[in-house]
C-alpha atoms as a PDB file:
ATOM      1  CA  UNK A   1     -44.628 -20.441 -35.390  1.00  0.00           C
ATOM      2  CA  UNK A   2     -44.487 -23.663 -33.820  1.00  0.00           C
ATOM      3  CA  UNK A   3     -43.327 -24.482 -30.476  1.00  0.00           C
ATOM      4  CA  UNK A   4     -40.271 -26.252 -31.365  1.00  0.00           C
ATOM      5  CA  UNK A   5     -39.542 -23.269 -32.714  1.00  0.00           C
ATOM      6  CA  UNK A   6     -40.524 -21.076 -29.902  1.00  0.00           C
ATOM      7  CA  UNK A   7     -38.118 -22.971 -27.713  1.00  0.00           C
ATOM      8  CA  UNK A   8     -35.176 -23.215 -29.926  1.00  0.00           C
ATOM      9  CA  UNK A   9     -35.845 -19.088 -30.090  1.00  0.00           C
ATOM     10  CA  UNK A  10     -36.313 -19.364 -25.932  1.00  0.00           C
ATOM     11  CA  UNK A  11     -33.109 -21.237 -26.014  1.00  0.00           C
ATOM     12  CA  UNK A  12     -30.928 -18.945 -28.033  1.00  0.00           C
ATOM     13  CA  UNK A  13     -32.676 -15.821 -26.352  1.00  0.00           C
ATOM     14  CA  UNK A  14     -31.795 -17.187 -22.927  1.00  0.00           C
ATOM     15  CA  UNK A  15     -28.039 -17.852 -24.475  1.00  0.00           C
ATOM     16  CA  UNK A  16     -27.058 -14.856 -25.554  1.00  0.00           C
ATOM     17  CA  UNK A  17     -28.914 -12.471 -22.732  1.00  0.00           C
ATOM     18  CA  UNK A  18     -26.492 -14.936 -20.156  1.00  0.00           C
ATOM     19  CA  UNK A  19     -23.302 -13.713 -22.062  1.00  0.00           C
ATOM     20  CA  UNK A  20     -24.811 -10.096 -21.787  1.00  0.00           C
ATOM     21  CA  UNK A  21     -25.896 -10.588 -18.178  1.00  0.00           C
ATOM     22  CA  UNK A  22     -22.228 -12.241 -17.028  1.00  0.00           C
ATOM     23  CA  UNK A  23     -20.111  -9.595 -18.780  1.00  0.00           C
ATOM     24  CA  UNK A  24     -22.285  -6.864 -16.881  1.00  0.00           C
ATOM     25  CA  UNK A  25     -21.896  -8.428 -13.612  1.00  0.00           C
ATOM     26  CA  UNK A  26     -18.100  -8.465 -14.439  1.00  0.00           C
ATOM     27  CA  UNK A  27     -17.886  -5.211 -15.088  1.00  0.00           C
ATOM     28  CA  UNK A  28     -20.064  -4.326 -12.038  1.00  0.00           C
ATOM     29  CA  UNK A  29     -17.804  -6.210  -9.745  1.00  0.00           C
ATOM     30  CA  UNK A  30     -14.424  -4.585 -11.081  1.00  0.00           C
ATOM     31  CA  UNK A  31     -16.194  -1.433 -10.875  1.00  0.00           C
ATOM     32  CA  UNK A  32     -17.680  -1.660  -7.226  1.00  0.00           C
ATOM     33  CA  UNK A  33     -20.916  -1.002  -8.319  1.00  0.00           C
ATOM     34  CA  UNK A  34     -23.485  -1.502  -5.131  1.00  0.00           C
ATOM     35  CA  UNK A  35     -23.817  -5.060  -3.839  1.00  0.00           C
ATOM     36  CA  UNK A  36     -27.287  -5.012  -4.021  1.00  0.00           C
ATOM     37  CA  UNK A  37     -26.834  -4.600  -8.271  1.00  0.00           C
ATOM     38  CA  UNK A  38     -24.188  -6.884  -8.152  1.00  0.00           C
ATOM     39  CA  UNK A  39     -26.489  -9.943  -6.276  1.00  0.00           C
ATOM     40  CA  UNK A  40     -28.653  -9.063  -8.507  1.00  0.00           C
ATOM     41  CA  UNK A  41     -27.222  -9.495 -11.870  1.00  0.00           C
ATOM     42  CA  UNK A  42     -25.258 -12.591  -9.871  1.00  0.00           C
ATOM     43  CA  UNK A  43     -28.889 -14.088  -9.526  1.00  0.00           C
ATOM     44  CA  UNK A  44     -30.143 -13.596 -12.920  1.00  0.00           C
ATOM     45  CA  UNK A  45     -26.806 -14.975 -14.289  1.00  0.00           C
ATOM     46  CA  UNK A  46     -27.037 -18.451 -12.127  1.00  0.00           C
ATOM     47  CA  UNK A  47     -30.445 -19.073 -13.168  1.00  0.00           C
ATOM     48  CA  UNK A  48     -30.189 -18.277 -16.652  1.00  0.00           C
ATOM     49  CA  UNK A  49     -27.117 -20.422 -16.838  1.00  0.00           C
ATOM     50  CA  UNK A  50     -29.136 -23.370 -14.671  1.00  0.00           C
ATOM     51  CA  UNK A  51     -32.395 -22.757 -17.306  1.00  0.00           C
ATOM     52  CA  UNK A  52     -30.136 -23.022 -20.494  1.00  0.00           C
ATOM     53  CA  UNK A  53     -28.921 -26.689 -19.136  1.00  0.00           C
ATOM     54  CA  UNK A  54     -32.617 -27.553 -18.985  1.00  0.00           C
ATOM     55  CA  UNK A  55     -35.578 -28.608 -21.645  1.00  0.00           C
ATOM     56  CA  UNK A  56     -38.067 -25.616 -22.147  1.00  0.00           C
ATOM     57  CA  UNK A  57     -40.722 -27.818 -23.603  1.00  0.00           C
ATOM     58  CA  UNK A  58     -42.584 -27.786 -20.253  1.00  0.00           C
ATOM     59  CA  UNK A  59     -42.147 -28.025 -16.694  1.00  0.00           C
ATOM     60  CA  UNK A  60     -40.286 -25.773 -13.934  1.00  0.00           C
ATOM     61  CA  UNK A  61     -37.805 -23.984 -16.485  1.00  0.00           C
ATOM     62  CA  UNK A  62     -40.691 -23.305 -18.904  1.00  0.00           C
ATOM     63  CA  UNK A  63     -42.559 -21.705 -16.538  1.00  0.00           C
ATOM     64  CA  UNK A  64     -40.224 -19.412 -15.446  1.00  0.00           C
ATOM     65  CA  UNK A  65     -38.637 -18.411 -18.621  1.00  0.00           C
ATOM     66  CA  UNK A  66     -40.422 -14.662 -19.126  1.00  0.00           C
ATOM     67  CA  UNK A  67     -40.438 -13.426 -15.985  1.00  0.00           C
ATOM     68  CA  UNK A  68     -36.848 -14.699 -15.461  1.00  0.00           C
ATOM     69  CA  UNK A  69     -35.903 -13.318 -18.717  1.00  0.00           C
ATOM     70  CA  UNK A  70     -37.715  -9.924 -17.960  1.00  0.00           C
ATOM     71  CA  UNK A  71     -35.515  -9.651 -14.694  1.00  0.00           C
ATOM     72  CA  UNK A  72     -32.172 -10.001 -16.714  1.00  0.00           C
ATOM     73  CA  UNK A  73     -32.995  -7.765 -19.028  1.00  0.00           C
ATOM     74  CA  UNK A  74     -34.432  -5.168 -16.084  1.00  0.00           C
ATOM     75  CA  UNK A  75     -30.975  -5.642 -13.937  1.00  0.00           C
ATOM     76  CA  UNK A  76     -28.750  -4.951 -17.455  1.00  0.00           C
ATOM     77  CA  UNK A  77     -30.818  -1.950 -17.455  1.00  0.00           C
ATOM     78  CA  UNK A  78     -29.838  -0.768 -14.021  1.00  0.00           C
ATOM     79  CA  UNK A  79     -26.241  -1.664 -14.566  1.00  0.00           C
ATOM     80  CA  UNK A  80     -26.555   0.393 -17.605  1.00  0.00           C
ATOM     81  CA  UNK A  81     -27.817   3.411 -15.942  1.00  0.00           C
ATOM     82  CA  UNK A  82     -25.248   3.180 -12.954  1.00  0.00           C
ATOM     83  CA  UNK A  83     -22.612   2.635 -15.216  1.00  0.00           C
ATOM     84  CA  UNK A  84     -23.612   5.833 -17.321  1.00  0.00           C
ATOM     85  CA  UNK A  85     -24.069   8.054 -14.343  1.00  0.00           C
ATOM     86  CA  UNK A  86     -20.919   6.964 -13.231  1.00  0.00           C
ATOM     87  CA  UNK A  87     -18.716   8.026 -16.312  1.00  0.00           C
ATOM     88  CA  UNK A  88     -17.592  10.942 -17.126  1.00  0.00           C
ATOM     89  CA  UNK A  89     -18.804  13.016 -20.324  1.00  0.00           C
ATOM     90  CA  UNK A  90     -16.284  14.145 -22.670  1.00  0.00           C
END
């Protein structure tokens, strides 16, 4: 794969993990989940929104894609597993 290609799959990766990220940290705030979660998930929705207004064909924002990236995907997971041990079973 080329890297034009790599960066328009960056791009849309980075897209659609911010709509996943910002409706967790929604749902985190409405359900009073711990502040330090909710900073959290606040962080890795700013910068994912400030890296998607950016080129990722070099520079600062490349760089920090993947390891920004990872640390979305790792706070969605905690939200997850608070959420889950927070609702009843039926």
């Amino acid at each position: 794969m080329s890297e034009p290609e790599d960066d328009i799959n960056k791009s849309t990766e980075i897209r659609h993990l911010l709509r996943t990220v910002k409706t967790a940290l929604e749902l985190a705030i409405v359900a009073r989940a711990p502040a330090d979660l909710i900073n959290r998930l606040g962080r890795a929705s700013g910068l994912l929104d400030a890296v998607s207004q950016l080129p990722l064909d070099g520079g600062p924002a490349h760089a920090m894609t993947t390891g920004l990236i990872n640390d979305a995907r790792a706070a969605v997971d905690t939200w997850k597993r608070w959420e889950k041990g927070r609702t009843p079973a039926a």
